[in-house]
Protein backbone atom coordinates (compact mmCIF):
# COMPACT_ATOMS: atom_id res chain seq x y z
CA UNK A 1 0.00 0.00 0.00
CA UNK A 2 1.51 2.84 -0.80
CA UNK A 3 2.37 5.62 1.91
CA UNK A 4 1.62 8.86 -0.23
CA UNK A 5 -1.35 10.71 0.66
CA UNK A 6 -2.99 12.23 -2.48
CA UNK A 7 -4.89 15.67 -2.75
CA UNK A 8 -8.19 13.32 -3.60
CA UNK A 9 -7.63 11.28 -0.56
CA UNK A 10 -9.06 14.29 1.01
CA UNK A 11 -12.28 15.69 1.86
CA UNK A 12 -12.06 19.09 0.67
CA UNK A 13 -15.65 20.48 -0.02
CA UNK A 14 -17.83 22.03 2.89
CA UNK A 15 -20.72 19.52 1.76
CA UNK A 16 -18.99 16.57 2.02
CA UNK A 17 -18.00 17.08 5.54
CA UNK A 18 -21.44 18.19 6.36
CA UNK A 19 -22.08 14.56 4.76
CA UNK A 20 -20.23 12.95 6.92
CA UNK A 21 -20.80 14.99 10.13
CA UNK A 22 -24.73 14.41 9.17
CA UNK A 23 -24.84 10.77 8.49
CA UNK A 24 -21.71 9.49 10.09
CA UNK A 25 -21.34 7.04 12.99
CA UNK A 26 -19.74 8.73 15.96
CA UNK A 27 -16.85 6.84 18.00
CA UNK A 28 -13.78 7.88 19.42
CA UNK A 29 -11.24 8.44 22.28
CA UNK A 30 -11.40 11.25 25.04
CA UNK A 31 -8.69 12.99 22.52
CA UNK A 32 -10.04 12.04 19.10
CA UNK A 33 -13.74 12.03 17.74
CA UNK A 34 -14.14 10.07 14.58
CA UNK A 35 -17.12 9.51 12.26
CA UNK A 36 -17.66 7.54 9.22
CA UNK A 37 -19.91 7.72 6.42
CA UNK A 38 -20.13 5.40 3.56
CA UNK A 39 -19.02 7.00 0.35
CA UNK A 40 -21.89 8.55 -2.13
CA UNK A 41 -22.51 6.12 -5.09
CA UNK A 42 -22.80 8.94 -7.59
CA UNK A 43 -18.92 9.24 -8.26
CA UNK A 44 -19.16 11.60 -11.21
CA UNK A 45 -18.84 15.01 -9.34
CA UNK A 46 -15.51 14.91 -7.85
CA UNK A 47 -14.41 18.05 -9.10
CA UNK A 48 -11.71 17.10 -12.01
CA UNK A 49 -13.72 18.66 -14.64
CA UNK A 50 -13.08 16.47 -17.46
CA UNK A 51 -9.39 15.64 -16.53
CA UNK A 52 -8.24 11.73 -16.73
CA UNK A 53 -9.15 11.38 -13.06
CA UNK A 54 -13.01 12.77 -13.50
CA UNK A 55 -15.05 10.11 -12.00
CA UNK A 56 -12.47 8.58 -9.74
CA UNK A 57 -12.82 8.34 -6.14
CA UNK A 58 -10.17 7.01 -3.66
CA UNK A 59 -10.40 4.00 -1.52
CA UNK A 60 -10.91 6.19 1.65
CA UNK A 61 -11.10 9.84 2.31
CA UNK A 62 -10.27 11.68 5.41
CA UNK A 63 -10.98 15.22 6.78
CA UNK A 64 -9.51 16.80 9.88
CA UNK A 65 -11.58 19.39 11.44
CA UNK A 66 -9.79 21.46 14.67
CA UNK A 67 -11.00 23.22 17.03
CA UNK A 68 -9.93 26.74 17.74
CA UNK A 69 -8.91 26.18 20.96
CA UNK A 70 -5.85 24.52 20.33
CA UNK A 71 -3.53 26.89 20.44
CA UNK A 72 -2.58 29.15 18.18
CA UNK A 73 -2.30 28.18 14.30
CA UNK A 74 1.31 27.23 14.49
CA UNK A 75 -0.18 24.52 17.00
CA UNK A 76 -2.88 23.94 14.95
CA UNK A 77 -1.01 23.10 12.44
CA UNK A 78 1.90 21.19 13.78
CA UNK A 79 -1.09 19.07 15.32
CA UNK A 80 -2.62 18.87 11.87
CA UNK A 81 0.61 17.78 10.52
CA UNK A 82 1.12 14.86 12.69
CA UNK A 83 -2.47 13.38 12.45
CA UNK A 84 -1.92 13.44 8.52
CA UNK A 85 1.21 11.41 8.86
CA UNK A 86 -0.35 9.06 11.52
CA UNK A 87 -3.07 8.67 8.72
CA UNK A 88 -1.04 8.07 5.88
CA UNK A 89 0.99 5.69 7.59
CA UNK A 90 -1.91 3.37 8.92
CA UNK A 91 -4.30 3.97 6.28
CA UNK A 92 -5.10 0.12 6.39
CA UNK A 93 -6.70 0.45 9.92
CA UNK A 94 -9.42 2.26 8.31
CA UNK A 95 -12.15 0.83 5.90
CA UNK A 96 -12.19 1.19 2.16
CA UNK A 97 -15.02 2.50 0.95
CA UNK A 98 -15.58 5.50 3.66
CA UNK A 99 -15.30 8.79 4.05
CA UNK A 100 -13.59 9.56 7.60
CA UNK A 101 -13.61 12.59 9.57
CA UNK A 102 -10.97 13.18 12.51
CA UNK A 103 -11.48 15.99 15.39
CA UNK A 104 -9.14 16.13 17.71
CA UNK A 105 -10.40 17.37 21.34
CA UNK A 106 -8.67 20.83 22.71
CA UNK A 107 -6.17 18.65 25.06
CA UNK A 108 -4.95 16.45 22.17
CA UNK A 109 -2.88 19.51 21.47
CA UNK A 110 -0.81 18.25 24.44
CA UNK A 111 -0.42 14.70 23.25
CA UNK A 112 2.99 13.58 22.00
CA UNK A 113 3.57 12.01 18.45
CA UNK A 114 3.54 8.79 19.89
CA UNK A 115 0.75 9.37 22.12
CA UNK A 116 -1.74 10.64 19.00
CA UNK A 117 -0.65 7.42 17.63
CA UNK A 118 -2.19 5.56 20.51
CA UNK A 119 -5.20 7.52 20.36
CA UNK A 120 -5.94 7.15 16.40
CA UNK A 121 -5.24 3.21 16.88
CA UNK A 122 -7.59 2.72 19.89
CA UNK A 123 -10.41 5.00 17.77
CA UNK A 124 -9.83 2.96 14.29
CA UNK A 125 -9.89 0.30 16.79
CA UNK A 126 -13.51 1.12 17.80
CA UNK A 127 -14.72 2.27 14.78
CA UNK A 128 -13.52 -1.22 12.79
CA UNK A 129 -17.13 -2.15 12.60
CA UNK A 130 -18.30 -0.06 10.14
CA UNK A 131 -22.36 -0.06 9.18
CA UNK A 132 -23.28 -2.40 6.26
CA UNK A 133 -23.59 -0.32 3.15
CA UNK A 134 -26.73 -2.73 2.22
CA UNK A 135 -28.76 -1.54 5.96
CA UNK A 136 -30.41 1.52 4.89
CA UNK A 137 -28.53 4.58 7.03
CA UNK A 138 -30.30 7.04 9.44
CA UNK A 139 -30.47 10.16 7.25
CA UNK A 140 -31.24 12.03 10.24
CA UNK A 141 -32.14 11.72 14.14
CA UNK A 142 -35.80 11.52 14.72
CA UNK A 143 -37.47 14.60 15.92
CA UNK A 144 -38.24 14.91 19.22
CA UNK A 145 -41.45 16.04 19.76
CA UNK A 146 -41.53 19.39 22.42
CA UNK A 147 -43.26 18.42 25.99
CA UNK A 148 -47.07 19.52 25.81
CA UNK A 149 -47.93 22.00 27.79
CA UNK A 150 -51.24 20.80 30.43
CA UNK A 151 -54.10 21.93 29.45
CA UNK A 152 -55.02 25.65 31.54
CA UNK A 153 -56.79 23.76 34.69
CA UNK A 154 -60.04 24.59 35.86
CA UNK A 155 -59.52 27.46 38.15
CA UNK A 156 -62.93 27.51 39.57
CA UNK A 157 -63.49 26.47 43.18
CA UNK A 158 -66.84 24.68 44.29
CA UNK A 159 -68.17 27.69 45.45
CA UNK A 160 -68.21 29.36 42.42
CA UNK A 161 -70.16 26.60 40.72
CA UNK A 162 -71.94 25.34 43.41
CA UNK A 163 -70.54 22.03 41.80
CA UNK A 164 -67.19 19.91 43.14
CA UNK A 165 -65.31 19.16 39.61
């Protein structure tokens, strides 16, 4: 398998993450959050115009969405950095045929190298049960129906009525 980590390995449009933030399974470490959505079937928009690789879609794609708090971007970007390479070099411990998204928690900024390593393993880990693509998916959660409010009670004592209610 090779190593590289390709420009179309990655989730780059704002609606595919929504995708996969909307219809993902959610798993993960107290440092890592990771969901997974099975890839669209419709393969023909993948934004290469009519290049050689039009209608060509990876194996896997990944996103890595972080959170402000962080640090400051140099942080934010060193800790960007290393979760790329930790993908790229364990690619295999995620399914084929997915689209992955990665947040890291504010205190993974804290994490050594080797420690983010632990944390990515023990969430691919989890997450190595993927939905079957043949189960239909939960487009979205069921509504939840607001509490009624009672009915305005009848604020009429006996005496008023003559009557006991």
């Amino acid at each position: 398998m090779a190593e590289s980590l390709a420009r179309t390995e990655i989730l780059r449009r704002r609606r595919e993450v929504a995708r996969v933030r909307r219809l993902g399974a959610k798993t993960g470490t107290r440092f890592l959050s990771l969901r997974c959505a099975p890839r669209p079937e419709d393969n023909s928009r993948t934004g290469f115009g009519n290049s050689p690789l039009a209608g060509t879609v990876p194996v896997r794609r990944v996103a890595f969405l972080l959170p402000r708090g962080v640090g400051d971007a140099v942080e934010r970007n060193r800790l960007k950095r290393r979760l790329r390479e930790i993908y790229r070099r364990n690619k295999d411990w995620f399914a084929a045929g997915y689209d992955f998204l990665i947040q890291p928690t504010v205190s993974a900024g804290r994490l050594s190298f080797d420690g983010l390593l632990e944390q990515m393993r023990l969430a691919a880990r989890t997450k190595s049960e993927v939905p079957n693509r043949d189960q239909p998916q939960i487009t979205q959660m069921p509504q939840i129906l607001p509490a009624r409010t009672p009915e305005p009670r009848d604020l009429r004592t006996p005496e008023d009525d003559g009557e006991i209610a």
